[in-house]
N, C-alpha and C. Protein backbone atom coordinates (compact mmCIF):
# COMPACT_ATOMS: atom_id res chain seq x y z
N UNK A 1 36.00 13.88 11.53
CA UNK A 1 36.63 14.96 12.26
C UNK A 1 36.01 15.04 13.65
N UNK A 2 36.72 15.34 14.65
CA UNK A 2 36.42 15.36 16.01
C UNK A 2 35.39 16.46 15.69
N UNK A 3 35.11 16.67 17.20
CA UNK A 3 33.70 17.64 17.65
C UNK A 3 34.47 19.05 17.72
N UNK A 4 34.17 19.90 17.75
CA UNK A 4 34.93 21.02 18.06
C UNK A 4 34.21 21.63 19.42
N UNK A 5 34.71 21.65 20.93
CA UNK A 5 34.53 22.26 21.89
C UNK A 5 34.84 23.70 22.52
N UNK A 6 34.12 24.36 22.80
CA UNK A 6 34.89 25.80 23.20
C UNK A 6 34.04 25.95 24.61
N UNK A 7 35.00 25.97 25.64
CA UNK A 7 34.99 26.90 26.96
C UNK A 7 35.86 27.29 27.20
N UNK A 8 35.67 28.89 28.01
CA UNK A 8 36.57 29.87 28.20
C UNK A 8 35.99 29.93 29.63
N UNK A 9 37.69 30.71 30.14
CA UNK A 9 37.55 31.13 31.80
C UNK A 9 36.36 32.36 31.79
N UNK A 10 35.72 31.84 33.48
CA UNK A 10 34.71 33.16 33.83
C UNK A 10 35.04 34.19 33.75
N UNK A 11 36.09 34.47 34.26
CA UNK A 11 36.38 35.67 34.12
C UNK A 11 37.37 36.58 33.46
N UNK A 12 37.24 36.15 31.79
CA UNK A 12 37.52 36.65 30.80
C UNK A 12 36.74 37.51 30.63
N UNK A 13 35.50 37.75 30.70
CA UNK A 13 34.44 38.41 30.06
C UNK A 13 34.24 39.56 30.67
N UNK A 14 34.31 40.92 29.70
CA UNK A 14 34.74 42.16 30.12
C UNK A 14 33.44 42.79 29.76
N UNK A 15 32.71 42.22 28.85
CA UNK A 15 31.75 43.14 28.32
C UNK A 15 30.64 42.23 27.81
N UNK A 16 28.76 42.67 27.40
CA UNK A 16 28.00 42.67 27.31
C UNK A 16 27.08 43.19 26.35
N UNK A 17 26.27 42.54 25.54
CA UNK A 17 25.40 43.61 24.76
C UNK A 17 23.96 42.51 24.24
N UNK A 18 23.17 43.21 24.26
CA UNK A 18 22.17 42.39 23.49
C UNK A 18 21.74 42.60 22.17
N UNK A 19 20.92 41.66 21.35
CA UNK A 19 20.93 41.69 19.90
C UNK A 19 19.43 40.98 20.15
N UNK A 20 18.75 41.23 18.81
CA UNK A 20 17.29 40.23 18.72
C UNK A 20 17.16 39.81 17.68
N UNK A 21 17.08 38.90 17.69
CA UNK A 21 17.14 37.75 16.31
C UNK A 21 15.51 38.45 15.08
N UNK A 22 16.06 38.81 14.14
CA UNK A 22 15.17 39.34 13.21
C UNK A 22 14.76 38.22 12.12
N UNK A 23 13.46 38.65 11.83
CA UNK A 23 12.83 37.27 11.13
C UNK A 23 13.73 37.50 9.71
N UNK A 24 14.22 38.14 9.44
CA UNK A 24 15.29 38.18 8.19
C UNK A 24 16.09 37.49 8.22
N UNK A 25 16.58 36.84 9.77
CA UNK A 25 17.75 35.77 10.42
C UNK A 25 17.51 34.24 10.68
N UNK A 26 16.22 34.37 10.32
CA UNK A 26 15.67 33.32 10.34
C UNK A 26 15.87 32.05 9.21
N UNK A 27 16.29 31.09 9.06
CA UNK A 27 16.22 30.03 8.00
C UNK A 27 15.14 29.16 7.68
N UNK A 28 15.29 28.31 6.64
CA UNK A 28 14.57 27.28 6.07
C UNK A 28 13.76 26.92 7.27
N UNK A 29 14.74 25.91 8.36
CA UNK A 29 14.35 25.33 9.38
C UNK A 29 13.88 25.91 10.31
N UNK A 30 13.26 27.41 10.12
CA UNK A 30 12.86 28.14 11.09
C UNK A 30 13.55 28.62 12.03
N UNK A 31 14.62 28.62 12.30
CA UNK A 31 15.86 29.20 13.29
C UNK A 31 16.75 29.84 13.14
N UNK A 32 17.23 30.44 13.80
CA UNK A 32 19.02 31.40 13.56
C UNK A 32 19.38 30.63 12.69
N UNK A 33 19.62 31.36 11.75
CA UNK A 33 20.71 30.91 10.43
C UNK A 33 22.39 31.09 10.95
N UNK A 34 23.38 29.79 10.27
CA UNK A 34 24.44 29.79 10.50
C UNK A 34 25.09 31.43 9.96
N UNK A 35 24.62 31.91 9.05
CA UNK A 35 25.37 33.22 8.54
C UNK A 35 25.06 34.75 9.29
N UNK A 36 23.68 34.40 9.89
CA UNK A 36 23.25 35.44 10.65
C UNK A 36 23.70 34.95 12.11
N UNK A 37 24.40 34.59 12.69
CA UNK A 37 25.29 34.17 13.90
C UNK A 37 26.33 34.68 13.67
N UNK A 38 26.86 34.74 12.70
CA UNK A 38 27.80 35.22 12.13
C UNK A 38 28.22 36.85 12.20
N UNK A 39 26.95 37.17 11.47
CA UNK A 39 26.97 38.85 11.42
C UNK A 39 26.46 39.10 12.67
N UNK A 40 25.62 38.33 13.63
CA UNK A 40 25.57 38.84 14.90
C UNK A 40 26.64 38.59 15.73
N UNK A 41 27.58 38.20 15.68
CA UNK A 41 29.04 37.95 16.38
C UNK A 41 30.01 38.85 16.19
N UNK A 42 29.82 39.45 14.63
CA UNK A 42 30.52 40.37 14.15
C UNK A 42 30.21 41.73 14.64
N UNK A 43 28.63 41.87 14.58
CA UNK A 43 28.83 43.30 15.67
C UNK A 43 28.51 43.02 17.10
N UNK A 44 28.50 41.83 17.93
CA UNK A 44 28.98 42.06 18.82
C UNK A 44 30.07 43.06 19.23
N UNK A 45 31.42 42.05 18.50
CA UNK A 45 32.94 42.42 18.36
C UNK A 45 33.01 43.76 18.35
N UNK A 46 32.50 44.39 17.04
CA UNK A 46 32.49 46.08 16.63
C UNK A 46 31.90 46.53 18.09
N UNK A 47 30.44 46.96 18.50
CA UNK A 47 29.96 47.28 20.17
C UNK A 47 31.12 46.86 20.77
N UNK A 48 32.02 46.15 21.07
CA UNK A 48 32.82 45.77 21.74
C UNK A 48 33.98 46.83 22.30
N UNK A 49 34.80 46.48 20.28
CA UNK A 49 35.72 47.33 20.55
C UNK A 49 35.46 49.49 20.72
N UNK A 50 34.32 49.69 20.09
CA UNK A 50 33.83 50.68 20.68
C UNK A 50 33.83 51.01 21.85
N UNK A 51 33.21 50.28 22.70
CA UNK A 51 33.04 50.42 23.82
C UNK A 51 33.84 50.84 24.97
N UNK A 52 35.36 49.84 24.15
CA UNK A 52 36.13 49.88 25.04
C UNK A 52 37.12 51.08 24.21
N UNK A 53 36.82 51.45 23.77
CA UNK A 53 37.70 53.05 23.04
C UNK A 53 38.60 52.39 21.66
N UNK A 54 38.36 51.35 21.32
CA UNK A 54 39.46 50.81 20.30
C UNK A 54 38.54 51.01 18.77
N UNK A 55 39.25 51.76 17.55
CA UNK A 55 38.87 51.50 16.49
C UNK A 55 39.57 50.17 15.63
N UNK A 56 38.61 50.19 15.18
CA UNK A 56 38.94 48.64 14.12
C UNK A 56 39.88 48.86 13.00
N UNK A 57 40.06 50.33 12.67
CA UNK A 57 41.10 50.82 11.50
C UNK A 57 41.27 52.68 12.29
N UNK A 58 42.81 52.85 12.33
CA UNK A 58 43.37 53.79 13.49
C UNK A 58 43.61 54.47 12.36
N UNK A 59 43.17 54.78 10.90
CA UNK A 59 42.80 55.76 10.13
C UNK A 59 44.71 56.23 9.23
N UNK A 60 45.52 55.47 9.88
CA UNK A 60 46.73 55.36 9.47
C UNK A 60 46.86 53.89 8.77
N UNK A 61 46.16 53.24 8.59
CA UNK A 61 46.31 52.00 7.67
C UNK A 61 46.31 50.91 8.47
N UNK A 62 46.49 51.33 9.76
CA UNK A 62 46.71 49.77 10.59
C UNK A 62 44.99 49.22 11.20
N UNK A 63 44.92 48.22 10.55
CA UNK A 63 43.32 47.83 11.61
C UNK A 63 43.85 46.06 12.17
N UNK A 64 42.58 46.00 12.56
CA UNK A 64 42.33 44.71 13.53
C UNK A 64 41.73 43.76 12.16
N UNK A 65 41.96 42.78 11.68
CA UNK A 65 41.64 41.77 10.92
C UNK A 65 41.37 40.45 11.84
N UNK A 66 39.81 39.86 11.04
CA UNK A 66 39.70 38.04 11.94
C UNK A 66 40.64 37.40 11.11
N UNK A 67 41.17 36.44 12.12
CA UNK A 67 42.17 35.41 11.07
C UNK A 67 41.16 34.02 11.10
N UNK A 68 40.53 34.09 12.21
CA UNK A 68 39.45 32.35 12.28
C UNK A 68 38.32 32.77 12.98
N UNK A 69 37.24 32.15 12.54
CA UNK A 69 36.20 31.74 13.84
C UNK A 69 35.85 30.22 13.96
N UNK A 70 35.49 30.37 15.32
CA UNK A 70 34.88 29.08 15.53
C UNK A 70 33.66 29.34 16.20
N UNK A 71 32.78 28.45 15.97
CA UNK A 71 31.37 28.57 17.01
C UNK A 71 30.73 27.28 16.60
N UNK A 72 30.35 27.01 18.40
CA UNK A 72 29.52 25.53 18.59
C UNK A 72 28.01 26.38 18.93
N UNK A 73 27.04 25.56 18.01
CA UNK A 73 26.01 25.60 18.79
C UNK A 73 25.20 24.75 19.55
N UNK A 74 24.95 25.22 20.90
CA UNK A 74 24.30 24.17 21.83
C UNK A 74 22.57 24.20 21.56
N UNK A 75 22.01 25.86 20.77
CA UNK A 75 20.44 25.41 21.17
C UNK A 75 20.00 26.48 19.92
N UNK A 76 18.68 26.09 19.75
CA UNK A 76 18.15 26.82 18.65
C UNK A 76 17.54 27.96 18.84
N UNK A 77 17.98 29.24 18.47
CA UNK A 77 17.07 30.41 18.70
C UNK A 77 16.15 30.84 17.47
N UNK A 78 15.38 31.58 17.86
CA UNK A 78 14.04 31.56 17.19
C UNK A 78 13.95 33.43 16.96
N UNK A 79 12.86 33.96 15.33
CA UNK A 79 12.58 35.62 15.40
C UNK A 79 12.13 35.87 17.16
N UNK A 80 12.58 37.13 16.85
CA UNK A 80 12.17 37.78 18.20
C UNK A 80 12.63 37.36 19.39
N UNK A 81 13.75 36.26 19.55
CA UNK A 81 14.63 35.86 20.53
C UNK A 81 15.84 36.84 21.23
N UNK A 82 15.58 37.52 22.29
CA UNK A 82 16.67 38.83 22.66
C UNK A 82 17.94 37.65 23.03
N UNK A 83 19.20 38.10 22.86
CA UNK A 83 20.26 37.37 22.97
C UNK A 83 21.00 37.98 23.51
N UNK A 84 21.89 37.68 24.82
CA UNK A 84 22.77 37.93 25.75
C UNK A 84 24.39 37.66 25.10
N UNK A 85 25.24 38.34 24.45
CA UNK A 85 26.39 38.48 23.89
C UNK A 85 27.39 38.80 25.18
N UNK A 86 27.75 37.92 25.81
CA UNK A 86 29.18 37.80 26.78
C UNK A 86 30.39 37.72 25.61
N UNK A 87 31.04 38.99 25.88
CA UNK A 87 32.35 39.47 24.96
C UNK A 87 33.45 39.05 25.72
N UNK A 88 34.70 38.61 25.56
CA UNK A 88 35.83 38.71 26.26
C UNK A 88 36.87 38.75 25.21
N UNK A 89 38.30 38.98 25.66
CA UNK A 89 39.58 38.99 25.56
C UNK A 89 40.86 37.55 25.75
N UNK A 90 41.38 37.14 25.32
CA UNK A 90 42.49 35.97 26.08
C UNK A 90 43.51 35.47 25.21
N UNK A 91 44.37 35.13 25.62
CA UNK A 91 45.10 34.25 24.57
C UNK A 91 45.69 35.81 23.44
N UNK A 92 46.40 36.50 24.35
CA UNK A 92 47.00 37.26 23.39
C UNK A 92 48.36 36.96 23.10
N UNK A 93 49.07 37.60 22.00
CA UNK A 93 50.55 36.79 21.49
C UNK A 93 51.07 38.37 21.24
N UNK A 94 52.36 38.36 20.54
CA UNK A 94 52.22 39.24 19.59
C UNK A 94 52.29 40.49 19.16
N UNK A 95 51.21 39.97 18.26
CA UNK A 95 50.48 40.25 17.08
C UNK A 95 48.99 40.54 17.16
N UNK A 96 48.43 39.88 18.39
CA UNK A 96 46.53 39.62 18.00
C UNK A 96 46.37 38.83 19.62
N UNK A 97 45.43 38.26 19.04
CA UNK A 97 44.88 37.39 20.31
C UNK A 97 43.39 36.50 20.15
N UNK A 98 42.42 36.20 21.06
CA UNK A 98 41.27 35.98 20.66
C UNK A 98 40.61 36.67 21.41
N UNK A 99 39.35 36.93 20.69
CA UNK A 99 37.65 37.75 21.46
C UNK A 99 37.00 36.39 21.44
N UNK A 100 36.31 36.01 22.46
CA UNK A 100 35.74 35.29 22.79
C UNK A 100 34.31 35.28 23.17
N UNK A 101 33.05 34.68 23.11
CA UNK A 101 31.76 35.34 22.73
C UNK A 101 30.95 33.94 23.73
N UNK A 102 30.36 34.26 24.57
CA UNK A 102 28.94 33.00 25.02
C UNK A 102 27.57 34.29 24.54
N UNK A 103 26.88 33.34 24.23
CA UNK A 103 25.79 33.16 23.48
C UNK A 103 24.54 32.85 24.12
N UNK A 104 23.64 33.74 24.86
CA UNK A 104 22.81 32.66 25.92
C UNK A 104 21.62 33.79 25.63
N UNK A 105 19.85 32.85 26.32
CA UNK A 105 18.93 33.58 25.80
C UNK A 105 18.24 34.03 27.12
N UNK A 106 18.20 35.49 27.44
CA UNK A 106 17.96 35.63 28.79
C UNK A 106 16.71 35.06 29.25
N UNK A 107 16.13 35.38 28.71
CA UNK A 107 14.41 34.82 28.98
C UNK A 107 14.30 33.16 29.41
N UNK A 108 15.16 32.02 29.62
CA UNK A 108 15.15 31.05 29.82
C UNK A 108 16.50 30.82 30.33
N UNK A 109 17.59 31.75 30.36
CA UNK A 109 18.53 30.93 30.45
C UNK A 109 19.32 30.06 29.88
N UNK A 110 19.10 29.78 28.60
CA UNK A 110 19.71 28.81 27.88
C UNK A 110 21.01 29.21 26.97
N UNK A 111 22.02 28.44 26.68
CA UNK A 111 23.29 28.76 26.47
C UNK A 111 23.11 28.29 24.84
N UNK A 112 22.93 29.25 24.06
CA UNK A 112 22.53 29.54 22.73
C UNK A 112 23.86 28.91 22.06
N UNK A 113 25.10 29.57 21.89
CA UNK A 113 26.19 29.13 21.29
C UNK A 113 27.31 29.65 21.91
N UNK A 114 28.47 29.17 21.75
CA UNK A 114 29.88 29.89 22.10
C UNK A 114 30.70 30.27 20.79
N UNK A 115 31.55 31.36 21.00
CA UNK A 115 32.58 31.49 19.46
C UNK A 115 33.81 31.92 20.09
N UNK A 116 34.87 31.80 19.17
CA UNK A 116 36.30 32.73 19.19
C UNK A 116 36.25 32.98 18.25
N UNK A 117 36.90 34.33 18.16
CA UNK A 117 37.34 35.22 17.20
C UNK A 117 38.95 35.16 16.85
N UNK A 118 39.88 34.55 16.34
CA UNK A 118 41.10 35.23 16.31
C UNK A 118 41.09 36.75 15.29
N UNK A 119 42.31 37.35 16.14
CA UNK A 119 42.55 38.30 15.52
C UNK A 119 43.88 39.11 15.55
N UNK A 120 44.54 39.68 14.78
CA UNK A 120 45.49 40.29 14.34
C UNK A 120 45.87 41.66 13.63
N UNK A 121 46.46 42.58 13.93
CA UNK A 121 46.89 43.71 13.71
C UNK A 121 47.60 43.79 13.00
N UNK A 122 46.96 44.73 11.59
CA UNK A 122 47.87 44.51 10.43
C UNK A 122 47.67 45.93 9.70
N UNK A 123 49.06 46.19 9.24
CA UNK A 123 49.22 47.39 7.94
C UNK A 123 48.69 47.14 6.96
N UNK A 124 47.68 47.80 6.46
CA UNK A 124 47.17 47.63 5.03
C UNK A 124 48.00 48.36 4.09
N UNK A 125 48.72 49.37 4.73
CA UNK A 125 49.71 50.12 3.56
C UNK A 125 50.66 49.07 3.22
N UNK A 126 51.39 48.04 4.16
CA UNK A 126 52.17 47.04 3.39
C UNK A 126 52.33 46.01 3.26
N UNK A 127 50.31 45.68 3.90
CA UNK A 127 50.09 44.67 3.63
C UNK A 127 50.55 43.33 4.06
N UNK A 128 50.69 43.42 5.59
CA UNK A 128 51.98 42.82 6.69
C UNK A 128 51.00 42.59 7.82
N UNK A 129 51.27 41.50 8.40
CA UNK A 129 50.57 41.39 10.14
C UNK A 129 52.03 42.53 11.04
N UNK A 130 51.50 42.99 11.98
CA UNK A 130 52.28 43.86 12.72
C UNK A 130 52.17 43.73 14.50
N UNK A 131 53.35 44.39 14.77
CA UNK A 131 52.30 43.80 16.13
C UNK A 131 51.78 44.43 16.81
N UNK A 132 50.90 44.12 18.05
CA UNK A 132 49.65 44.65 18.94
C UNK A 132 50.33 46.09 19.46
N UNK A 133 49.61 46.85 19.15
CA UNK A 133 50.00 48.54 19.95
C UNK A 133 49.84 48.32 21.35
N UNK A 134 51.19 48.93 22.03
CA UNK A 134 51.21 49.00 23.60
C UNK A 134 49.69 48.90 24.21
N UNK A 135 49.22 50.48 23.49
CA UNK A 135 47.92 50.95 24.23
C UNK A 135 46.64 49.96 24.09
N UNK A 136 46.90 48.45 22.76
CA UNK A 136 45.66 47.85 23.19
C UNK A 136 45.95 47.03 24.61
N UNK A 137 46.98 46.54 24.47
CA UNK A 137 47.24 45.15 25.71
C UNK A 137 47.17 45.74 26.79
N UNK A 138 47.25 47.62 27.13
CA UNK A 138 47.36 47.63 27.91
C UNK A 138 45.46 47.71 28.93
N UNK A 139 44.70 48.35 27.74
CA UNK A 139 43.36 48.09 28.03
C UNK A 139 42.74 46.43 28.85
N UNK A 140 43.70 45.60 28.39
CA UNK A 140 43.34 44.26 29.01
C UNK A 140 44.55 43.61 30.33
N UNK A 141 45.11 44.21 30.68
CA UNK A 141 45.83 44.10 31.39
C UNK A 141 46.15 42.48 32.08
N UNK A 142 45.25 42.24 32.49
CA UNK A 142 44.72 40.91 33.22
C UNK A 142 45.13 39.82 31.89
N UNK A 143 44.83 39.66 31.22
CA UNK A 143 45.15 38.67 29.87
C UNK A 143 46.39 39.29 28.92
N UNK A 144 47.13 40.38 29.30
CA UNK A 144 48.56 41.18 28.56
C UNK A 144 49.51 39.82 29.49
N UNK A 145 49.69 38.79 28.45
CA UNK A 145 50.47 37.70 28.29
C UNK A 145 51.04 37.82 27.37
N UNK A 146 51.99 38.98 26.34
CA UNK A 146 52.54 39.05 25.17
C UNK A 146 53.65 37.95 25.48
N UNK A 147 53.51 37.02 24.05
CA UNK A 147 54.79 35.92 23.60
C UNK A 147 55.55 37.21 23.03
């Protein structure tokens, strides 16, 4: 299977947060574990959509569901490593779109990992993908490319 590559435009990236790698995140091999990248990507996303006023479930049944991730990693982070979480938006359709994530360690500079998130807006009452509410696309304006 090919390599899997991810770069995204500069100026996708709307938002920011930091995280510190806890020795609980740590693996065998002494480094960020693949699953704790994971859950640190995941609340990136959550800080994210907070941030920007969006809940993940609008308390009427409809939430935001991942449909994929992907993430390359370029470098090994280590306990007690503070991590620079570059959030963005792109590639919306729809239905959803992707959040998009660089991964870098401020203290050196180094470009830790990249991810996408897909994601999609769906009724849990009937259990259906649905599509994107006016009021999110309109928060992103700049990337509101609805197919």
């Amino acid at each position: 299977m090919a390599r899997l590559t991810l770069e995204f435009p500069e100026d996708q990236y709307c938002y920011s947060t930091h995280l510190t790698v806890r020795v609980t995140d740590i693996n065998g091999a002494n480094h960020l574990g693949n699953d704790s990248m994971i859950s640190m990507i995941s609340e990136a996303r959550a800080r994210f959509l907070y941030e920007v006023g969006i809940r993940e479930t609008d308390g009427n049944g409809t939430g935001i569901i991942v449909t994929d991730l992907a993430t390359t990693y370029r470098a090994e982070a280590h306990a007690r490593d503070q991590l620079l979480f570059e959030v963005g938006v792109m590639d919306f359709n729809r239905y959803g779109g992707d959040i998009t994530f660089r991964i870098s360690r401020p203290a050196d500079g180094t470009l830790v990992a990249m991810a996408k998130s897909g994601f999609v807006f769906f009724d849990y009452h009937q259990s259906r993908v649905v599509p994107m509410p006016a009021e999110f696309a309109a928060k992103f304006s700049k990337v509101n490319r609805l197919a």
